[in-house]
Structures are given as structure tokens and as C-alpha cells.
C-alpha atoms as a PDB file:
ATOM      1  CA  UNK A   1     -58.915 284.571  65.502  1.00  0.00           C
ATOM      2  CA  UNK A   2     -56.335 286.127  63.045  1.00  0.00           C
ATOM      3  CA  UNK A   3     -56.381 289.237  61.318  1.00  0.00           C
ATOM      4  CA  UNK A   4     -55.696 289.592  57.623  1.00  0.00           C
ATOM      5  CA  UNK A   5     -52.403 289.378  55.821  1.00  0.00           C
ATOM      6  CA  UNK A   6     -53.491 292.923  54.176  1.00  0.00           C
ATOM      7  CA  UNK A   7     -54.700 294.088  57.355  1.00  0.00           C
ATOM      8  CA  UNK A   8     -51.027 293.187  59.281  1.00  0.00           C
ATOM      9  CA  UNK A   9     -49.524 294.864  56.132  1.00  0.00           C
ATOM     10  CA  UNK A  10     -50.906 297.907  56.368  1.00  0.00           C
ATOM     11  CA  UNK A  11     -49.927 298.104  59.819  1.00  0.00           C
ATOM     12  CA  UNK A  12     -46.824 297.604  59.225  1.00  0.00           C
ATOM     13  CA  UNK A  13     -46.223 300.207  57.104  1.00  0.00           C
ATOM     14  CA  UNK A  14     -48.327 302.263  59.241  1.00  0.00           C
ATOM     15  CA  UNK A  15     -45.500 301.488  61.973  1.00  0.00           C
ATOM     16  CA  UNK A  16     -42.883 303.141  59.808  1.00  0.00           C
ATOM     17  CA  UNK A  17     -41.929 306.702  61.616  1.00  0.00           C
ATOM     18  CA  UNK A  18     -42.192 310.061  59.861  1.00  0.00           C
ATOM     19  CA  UNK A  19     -38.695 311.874  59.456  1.00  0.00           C
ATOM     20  CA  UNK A  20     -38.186 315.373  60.956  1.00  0.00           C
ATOM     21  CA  UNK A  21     -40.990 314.417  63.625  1.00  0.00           C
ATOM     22  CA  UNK A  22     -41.126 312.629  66.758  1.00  0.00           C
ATOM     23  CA  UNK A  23     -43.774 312.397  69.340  1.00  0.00           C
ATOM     24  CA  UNK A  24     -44.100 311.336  72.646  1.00  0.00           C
ATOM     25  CA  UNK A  25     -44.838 307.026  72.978  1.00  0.00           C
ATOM     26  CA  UNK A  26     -47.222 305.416  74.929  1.00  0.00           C
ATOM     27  CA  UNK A  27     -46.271 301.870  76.642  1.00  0.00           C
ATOM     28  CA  UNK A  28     -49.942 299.667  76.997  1.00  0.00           C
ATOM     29  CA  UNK A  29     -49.935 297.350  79.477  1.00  0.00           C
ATOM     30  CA  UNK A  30     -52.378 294.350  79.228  1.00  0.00           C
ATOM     31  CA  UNK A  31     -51.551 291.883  81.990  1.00  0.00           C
ATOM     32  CA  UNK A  32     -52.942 290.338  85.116  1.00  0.00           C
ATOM     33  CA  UNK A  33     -53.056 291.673  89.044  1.00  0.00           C
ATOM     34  CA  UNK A  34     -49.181 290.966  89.311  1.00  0.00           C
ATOM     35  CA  UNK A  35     -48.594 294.231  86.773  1.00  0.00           C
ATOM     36  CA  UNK A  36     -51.926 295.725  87.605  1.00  0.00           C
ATOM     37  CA  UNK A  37     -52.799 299.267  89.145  1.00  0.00           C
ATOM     38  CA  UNK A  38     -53.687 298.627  92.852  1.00  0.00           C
ATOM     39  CA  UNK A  39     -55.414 301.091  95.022  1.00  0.00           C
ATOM     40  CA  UNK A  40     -56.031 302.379  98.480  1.00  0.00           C
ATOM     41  CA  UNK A  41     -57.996 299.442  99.750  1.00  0.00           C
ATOM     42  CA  UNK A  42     -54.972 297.146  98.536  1.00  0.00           C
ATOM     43  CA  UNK A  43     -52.420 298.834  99.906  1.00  0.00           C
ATOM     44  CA  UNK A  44     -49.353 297.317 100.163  1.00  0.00           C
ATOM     45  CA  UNK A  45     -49.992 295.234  97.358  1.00  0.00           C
ATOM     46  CA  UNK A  46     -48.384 296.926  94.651  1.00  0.00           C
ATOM     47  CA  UNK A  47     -48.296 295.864  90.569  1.00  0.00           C
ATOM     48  CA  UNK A  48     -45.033 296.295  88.994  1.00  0.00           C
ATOM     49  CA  UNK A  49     -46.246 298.373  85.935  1.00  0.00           C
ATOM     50  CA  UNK A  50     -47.444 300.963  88.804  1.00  0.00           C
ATOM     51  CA  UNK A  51     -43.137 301.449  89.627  1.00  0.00           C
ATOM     52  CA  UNK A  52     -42.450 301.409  85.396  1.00  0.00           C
ATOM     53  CA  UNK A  53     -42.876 304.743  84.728  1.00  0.00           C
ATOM     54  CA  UNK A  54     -39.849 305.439  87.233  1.00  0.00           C
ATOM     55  CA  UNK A  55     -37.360 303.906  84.545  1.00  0.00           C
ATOM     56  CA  UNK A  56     -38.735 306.001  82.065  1.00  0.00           C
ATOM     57  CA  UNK A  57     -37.861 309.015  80.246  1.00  0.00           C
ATOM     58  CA  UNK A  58     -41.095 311.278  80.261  1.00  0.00           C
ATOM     59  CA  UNK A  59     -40.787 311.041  76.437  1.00  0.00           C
ATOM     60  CA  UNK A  60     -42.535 307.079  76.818  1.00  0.00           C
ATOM     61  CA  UNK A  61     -45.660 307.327  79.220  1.00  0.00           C
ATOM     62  CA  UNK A  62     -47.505 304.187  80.742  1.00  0.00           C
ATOM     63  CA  UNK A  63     -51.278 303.156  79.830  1.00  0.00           C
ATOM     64  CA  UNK A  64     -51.381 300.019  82.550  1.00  0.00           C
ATOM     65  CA  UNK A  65     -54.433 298.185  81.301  1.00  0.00           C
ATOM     66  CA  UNK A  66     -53.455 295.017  83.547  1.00  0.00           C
ATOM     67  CA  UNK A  67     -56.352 293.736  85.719  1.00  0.00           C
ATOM     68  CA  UNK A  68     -56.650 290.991  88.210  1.00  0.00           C
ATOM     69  CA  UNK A  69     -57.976 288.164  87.420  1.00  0.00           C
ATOM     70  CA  UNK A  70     -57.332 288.726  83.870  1.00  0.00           C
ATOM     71  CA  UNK A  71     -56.129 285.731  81.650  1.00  0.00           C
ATOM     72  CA  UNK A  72     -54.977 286.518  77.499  1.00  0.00           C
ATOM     73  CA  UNK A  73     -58.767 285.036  76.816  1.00  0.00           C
ATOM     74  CA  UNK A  74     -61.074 286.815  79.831  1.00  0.00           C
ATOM     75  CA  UNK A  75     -59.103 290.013  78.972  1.00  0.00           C
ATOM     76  CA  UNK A  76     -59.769 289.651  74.928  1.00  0.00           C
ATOM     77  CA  UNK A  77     -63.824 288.267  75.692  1.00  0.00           C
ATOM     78  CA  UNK A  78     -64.536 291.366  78.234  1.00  0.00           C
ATOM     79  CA  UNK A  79     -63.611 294.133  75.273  1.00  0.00           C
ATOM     80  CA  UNK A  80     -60.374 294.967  77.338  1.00  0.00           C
ATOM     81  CA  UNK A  81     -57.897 294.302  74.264  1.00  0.00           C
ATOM     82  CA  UNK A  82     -60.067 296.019  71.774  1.00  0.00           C
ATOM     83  CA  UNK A  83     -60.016 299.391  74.597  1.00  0.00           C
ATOM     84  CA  UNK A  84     -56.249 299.566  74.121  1.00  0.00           C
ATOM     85  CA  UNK A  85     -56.554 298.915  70.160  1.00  0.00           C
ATOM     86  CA  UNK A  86     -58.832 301.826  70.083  1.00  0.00           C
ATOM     87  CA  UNK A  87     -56.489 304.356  71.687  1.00  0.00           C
ATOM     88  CA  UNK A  88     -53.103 302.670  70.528  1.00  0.00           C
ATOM     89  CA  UNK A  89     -51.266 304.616  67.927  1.00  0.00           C
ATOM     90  CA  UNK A  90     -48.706 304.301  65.564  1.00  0.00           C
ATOM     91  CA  UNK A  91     -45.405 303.867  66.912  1.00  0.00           C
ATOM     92  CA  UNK A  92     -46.601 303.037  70.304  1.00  0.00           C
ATOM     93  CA  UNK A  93     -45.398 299.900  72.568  1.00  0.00           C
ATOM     94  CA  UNK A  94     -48.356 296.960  73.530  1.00  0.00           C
ATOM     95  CA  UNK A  95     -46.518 294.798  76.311  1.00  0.00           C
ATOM     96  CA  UNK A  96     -48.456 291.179  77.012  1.00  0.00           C
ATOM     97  CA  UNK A  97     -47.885 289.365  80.106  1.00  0.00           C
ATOM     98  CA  UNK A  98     -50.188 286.730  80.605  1.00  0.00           C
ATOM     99  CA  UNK A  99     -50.081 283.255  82.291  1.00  0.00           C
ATOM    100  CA  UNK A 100     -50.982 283.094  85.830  1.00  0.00           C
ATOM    101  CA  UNK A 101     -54.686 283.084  85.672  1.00  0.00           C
ATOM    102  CA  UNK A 102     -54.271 281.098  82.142  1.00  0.00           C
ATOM    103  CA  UNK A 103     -53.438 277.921  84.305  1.00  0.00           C
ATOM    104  CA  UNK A 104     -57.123 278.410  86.127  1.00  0.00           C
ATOM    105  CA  UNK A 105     -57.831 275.151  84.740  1.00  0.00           C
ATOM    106  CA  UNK A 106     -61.645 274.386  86.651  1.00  0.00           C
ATOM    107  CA  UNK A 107     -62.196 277.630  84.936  1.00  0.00           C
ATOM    108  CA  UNK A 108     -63.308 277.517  81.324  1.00  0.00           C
ATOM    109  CA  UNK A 109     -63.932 281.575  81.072  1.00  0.00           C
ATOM    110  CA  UNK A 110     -59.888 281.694  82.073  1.00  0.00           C
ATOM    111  CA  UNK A 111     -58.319 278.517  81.074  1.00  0.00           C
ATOM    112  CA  UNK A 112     -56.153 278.329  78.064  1.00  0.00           C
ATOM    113  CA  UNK A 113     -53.801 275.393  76.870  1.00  0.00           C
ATOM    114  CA  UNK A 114     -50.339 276.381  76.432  1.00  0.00           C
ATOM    115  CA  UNK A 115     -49.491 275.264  72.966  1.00  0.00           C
ATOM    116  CA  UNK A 116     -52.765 275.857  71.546  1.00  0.00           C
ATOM    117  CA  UNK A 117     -55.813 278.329  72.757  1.00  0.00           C
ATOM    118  CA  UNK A 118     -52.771 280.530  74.717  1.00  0.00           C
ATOM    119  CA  UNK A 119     -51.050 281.293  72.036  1.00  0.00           C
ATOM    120  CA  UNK A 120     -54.149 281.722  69.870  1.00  0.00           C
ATOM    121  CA  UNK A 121     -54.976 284.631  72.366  1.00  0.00           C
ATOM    122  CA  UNK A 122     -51.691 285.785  72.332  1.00  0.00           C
ATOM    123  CA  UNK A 123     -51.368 286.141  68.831  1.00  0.00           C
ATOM    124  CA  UNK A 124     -54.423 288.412  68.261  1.00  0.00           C
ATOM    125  CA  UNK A 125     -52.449 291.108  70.712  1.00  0.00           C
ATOM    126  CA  UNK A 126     -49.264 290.698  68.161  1.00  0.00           C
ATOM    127  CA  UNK A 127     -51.787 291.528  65.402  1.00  0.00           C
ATOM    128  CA  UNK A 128     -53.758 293.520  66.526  1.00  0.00           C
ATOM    129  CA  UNK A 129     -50.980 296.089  67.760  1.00  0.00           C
ATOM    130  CA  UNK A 130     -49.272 295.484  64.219  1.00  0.00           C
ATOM    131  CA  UNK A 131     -52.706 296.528  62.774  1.00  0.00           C
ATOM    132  CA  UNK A 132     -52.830 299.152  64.409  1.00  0.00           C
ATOM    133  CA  UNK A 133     -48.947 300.250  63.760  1.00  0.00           C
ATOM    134  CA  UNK A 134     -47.597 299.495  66.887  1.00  0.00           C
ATOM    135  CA  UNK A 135     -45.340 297.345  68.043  1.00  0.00           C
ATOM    136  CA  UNK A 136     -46.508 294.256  70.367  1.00  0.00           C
ATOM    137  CA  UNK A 137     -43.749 293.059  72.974  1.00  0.00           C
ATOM    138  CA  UNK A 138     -44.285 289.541  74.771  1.00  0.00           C
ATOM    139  CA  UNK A 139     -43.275 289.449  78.707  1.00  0.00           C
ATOM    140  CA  UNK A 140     -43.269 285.704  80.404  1.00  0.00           C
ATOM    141  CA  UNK A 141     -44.869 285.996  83.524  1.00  0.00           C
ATOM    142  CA  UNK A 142     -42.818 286.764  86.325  1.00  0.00           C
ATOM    143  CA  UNK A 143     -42.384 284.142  88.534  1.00  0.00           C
ATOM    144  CA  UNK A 144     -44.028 283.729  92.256  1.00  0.00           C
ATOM    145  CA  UNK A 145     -42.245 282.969  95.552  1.00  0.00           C
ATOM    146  CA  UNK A 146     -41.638 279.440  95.586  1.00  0.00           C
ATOM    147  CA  UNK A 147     -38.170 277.453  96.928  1.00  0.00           C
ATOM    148  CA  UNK A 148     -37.845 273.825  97.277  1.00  0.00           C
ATOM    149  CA  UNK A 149     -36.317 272.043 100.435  1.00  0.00           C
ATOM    150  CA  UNK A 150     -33.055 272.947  99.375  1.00  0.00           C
ATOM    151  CA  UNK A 151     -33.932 276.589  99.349  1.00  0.00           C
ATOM    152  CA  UNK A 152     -33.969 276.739  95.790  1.00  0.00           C
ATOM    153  CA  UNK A 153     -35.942 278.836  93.441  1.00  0.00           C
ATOM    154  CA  UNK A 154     -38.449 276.601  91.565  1.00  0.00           C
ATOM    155  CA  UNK A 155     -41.050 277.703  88.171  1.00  0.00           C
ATOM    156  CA  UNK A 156     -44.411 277.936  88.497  1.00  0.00           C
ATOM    157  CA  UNK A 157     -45.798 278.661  85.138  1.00  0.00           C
ATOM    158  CA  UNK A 158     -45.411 274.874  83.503  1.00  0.00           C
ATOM    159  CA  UNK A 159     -45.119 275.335  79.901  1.00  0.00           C
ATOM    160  CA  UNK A 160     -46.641 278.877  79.269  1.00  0.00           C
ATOM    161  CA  UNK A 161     -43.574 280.162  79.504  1.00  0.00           C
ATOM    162  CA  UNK A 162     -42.150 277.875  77.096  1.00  0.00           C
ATOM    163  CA  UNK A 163     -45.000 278.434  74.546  1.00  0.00           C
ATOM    164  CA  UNK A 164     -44.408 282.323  74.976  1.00  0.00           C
ATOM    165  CA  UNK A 165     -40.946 282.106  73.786  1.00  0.00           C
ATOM    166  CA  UNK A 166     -41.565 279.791  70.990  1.00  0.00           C
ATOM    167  CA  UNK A 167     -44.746 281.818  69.430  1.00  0.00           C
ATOM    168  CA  UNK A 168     -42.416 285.339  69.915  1.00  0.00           C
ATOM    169  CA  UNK A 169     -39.819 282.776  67.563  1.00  0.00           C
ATOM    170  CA  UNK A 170     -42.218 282.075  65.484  1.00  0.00           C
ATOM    171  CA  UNK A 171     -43.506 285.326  64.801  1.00  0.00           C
ATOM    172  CA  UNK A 172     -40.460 287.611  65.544  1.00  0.00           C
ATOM    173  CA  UNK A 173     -41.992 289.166  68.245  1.00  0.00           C
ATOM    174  CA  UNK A 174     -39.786 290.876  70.849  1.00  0.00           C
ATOM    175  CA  UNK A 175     -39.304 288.675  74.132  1.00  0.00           C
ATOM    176  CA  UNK A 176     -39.073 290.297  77.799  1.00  0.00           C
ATOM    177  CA  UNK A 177     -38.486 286.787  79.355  1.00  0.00           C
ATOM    178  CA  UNK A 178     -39.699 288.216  82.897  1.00  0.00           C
ATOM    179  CA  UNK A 179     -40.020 284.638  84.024  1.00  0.00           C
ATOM    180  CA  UNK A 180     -36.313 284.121  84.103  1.00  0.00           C
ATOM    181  CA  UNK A 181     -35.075 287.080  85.086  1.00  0.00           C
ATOM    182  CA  UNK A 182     -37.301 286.903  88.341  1.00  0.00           C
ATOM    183  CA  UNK A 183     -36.774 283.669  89.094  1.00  0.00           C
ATOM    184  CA  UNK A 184     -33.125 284.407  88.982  1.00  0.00           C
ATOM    185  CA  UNK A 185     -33.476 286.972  91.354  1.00  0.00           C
ATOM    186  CA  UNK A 186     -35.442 285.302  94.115  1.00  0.00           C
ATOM    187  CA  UNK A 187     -32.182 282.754  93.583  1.00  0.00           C
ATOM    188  CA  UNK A 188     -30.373 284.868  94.505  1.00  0.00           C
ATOM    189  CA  UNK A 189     -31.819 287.025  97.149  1.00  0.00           C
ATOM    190  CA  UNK A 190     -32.928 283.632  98.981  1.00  0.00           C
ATOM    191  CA  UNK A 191     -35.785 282.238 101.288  1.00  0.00           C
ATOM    192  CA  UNK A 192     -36.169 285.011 103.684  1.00  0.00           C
ATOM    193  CA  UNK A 193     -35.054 287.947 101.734  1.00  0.00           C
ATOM    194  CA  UNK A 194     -37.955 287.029  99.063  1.00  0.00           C
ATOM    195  CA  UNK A 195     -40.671 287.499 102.130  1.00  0.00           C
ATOM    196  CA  UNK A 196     -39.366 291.326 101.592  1.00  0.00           C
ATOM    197  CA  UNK A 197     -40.291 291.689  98.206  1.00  0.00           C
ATOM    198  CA  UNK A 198     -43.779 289.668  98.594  1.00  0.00           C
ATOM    199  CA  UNK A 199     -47.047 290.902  99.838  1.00  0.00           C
ATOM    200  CA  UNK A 200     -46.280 289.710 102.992  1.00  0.00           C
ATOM    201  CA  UNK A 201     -48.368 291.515 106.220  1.00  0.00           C
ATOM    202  CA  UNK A 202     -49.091 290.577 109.494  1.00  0.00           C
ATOM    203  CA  UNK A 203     -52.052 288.727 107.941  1.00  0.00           C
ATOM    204  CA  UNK A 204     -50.996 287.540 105.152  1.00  0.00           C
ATOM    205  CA  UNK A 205     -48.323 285.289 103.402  1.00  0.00           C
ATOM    206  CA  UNK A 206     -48.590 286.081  99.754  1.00  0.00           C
ATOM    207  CA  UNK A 207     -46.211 284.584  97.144  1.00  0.00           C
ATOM    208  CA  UNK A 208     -47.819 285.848  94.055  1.00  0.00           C
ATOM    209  CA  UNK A 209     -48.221 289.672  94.904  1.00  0.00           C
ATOM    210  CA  UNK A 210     -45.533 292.461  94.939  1.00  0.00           C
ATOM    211  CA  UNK A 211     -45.238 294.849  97.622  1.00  0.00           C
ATOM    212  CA  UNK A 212     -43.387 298.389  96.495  1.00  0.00           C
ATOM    213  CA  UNK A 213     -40.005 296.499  96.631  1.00  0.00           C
ATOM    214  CA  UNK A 214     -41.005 293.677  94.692  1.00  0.00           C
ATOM    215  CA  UNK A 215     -42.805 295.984  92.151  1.00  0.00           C
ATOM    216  CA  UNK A 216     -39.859 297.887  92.042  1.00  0.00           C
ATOM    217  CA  UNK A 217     -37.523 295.308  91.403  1.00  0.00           C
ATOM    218  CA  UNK A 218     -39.384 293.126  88.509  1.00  0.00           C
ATOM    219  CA  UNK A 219     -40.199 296.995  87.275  1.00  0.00           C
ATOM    220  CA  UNK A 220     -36.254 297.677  87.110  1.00  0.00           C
ATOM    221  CA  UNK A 221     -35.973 293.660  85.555  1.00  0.00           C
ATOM    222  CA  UNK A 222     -38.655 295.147  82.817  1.00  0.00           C
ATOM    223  CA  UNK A 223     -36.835 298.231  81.867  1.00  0.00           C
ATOM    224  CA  UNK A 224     -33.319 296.671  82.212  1.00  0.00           C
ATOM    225  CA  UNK A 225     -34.033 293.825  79.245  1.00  0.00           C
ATOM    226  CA  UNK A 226     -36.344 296.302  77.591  1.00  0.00           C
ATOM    227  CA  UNK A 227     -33.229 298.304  76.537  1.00  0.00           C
ATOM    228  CA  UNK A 228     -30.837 295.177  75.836  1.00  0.00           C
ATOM    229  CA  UNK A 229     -33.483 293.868  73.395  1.00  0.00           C
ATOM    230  CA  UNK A 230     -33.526 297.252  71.871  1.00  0.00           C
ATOM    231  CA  UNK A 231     -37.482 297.447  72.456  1.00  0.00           C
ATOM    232  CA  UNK A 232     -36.483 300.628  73.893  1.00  0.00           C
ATOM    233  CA  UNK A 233     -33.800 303.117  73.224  1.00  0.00           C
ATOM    234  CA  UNK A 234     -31.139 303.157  75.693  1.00  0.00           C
ATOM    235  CA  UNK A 235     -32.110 306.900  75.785  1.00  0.00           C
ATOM    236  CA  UNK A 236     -36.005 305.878  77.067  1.00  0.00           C
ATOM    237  CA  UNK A 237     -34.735 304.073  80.123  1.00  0.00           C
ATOM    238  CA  UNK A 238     -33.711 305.647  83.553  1.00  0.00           C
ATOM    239  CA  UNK A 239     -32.147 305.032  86.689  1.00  0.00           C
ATOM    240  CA  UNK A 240     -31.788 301.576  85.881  1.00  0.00           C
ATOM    241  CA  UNK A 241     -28.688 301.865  88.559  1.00  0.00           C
ATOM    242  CA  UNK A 242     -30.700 304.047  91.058  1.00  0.00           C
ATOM    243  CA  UNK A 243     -32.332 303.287  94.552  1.00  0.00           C
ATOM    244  CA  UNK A 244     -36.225 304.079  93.775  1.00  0.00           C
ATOM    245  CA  UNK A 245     -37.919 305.157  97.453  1.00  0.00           C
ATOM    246  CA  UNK A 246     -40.449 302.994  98.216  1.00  0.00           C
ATOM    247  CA  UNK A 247     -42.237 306.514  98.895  1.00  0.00           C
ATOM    248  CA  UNK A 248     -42.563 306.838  95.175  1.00  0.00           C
ATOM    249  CA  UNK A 249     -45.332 304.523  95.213  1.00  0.00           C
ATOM    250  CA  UNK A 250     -48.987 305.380  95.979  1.00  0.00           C
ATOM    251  CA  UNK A 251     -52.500 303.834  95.431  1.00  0.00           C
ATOM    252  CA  UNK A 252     -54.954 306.062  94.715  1.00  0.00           C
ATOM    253  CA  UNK A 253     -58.587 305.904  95.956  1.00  0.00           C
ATOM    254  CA  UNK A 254     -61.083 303.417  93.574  1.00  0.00           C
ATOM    255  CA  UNK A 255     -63.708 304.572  92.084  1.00  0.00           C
ATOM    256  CA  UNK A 256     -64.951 301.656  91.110  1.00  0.00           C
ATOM    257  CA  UNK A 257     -64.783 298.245  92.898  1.00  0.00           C
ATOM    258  CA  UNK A 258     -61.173 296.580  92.315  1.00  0.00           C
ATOM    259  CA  UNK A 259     -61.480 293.171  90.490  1.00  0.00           C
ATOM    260  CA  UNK A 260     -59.568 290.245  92.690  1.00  0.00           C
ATOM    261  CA  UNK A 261     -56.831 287.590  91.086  1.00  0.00           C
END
């Protein structure tokens, strides 16, 4: 499942920008429900690369790819990576952030192992964005709502996590390590303040899904460490600061039927 040394050459130099010119940049998404574009029907539930663009220049547009259900292997066997490796250009951004539907382990068309098939998957996004002259940016998952008795925030992802950081090591990829940065917020907003952030309705207690807070938030977390690892320009990021309304966030109508997580 690799590419060729010539082929991740070439992209490399492909990657190389032209003095005297400069065009806009496209950020692709490929991800799971937690990131993904949620519509009408779904409504509060709200992925956090639908509140990105906020904490963006207009220079650097979005392309969220992120579906639900999606794990790095169901994404890569339904065509979905090859869509973005089509379009992607040189110069442009390809952030990962895969995990929670990797864990699916009663389901073989989802399930990866951390230390082996997951990063397997994970490395034909790295080359296949480096192909392709772009750049390929790992994000951890971000964590879920989950406290212990002592009202503490716990992980959920086992050793995906762990097995993202090492690969992006191993293959100087820049980290986004989402993952920590979440779970250090929910530590610190606490047990009930979390419910606020959640997809949490009168009919439903959901610690997995954002609402336009919680997209908000882990969006802000995204474009915050984004700039410190200099996979942005200080420059591309905005409001990082700023109170984003909650009114800022809409779901369109579907025109086709939404996949589920």
C-alpha cells in the first residue's frame, strides 16, 4: 500500500512554491462524523471542520471530505481518498483524523489495528498528498465526553492515538495532537459544563458528537496548534481570541441521504 520512492520525490519537488506567485490554498478534510458536514435533518449536531473556516483567512478555504462512519480503511476502500487526490493541488493542506470508527472491532470493513493496518492506511494519505505536492497533516482524534468517578477526564482512543504520533515521528509528518488538547479542555471545563459542548437534546445524551459550541471549540483547538506547529502561517489563522456566535453555524438541506457514525 505504498507509493514509490520516485513517485514521493516528484511530489516533493512538486510541493516547492513558485516565487513572485501565490494562490489561494485549499485545507482537505478526510475524517469521520465528529469533523464531518452535518445537515438540516441533524441539526444540532454539528462537525467541527463545519466552524474551521471561521479561523481562517479567506486566502485558505475548506474542502471537508469527513463522513460518518468513516474509518482511514472504509474511507480509502469507498474511492473517498482518491476524490480528494484528484482535486488536491500543489501546495495545498490534506488534514487526517481518523480513529473512532477504527476501534469498530466486530467490524472487519472498519477495523484497523493500531500499530499495524492503521497506520498502513494512514500512511497512503501522507503519500499520497506528497504525490500529489501537498502537504499531509495528522490530527489525533479528539476525544469524547467521558469522566471517571472522580470527575476526571479519561481517553478513549486506546493506542491509536499513540500510533498516530509515532508514525507522524517516523515519517516527519506534522502532528495536530487534537486528542490532547480536547481532553484537556473537557478537564477543565468539568462534568456538567462538557454536557454544553456535547450533542446533548432533550432526547439524547451524546458524548461523541459536537453541538455548535463544541464544534467551535475543538475548531478554535485546530486552528490554535495549526499555527504553533507552523502548518499554517500565523497570517492564515483568525480570531483565534474571538467569541464565534453560535449563529454562524448552519446545516444546509441534504441532497442525498446523510451516512450515520
Amino acid at each position: 500500500m505504498s507509493l514509490t520512492r520516485r513517485q514521493v520525490a516528484l511530489g516533493a519537488l512538486a510541493a516547492v512554491p513558485l516565487r513572485g506567485g501565490r494562490r489561494d490554498r485549499t485545507l482537505y478534510i478526510a475524517g469521520d462524523s465528529t469533523a464531518a458536514q452535518k445537515y438540516s435533518t441533524e441539526a444540532p449536531e454539528t462537525g467541527w471542520g463545519m466552524a474551521l473556516p471561521f479561523f481562517l483567512r479567506r486566502g485558505v478555504k475548506v474542502a471537508n471530505h469527513a463522513v460518518n462512519g468513516r474509518s482511514s480503511k472504509s474511507f480509502v476502500d469507498e474511492g473517498r481518498l482518491e476524490a480528494i487526490l484528484s482535486a488536491i493541488r500543489p501546495g495545498d493542506l490534506l488534514l487526517v483524523q481518523f480513529a473512532h470508527n477504527d476501534e469498530k472491532i466486530a467490524d472487519p470493513t472498519r477495523y484497523t489495528e493500531p500499530w499495524t493496518t492503521y497506520q498502513d492506511y494512514l500512511r497512503l494519505y501522507i503519500e499520497g498528498a506528497r504525490a500529489h505536492g501537498a502537504r499531509p497533516v495528522l490530527a489525533t482524534p479528539v476525544e469524547r465526553r467521558r469522566f471517571d468517578a472522580d470527575g476526571n477526564a479519561v481517553p478513549t482512543h486506546g493506542d491509536y492515538p499513540a500510533a498516530m504520533r509515532a508514525l507522524a515521528q517516523e515519517e516527519r509528518v506534522a502532528l495536530l495532537d487534537t486528542e490532547a488538547l480536547s481532553l484537556a479542555l473537557w478537564q477543565r471545563l468539568g462534568v456538567e459544563e462538557t454536557k454544553v459542548y456535547f450533542n446533548w437534546t432533550d432526547t439524547e445524551q451524546d458524548n461523541t458528537h459536537f453541538n455548535p459550541p463544541g464544534a467551535i471549540a475543538v475548531a478554535r483547538l485546530v486552528a490554535r496548534e495549526s499555527a504553533r506547529t507552523r502548518v499554517l502561517a500565523p497570517r492564515d489563522v483568525v480570531r483565534l481570541g474571538d467569541e464565534i456566535p453560535t449563529s454562524w453555524i448552519t446545516w444546509p438541506e441534504a441532497t442525498v441521504a446523510s451516512d450515520v457514525l
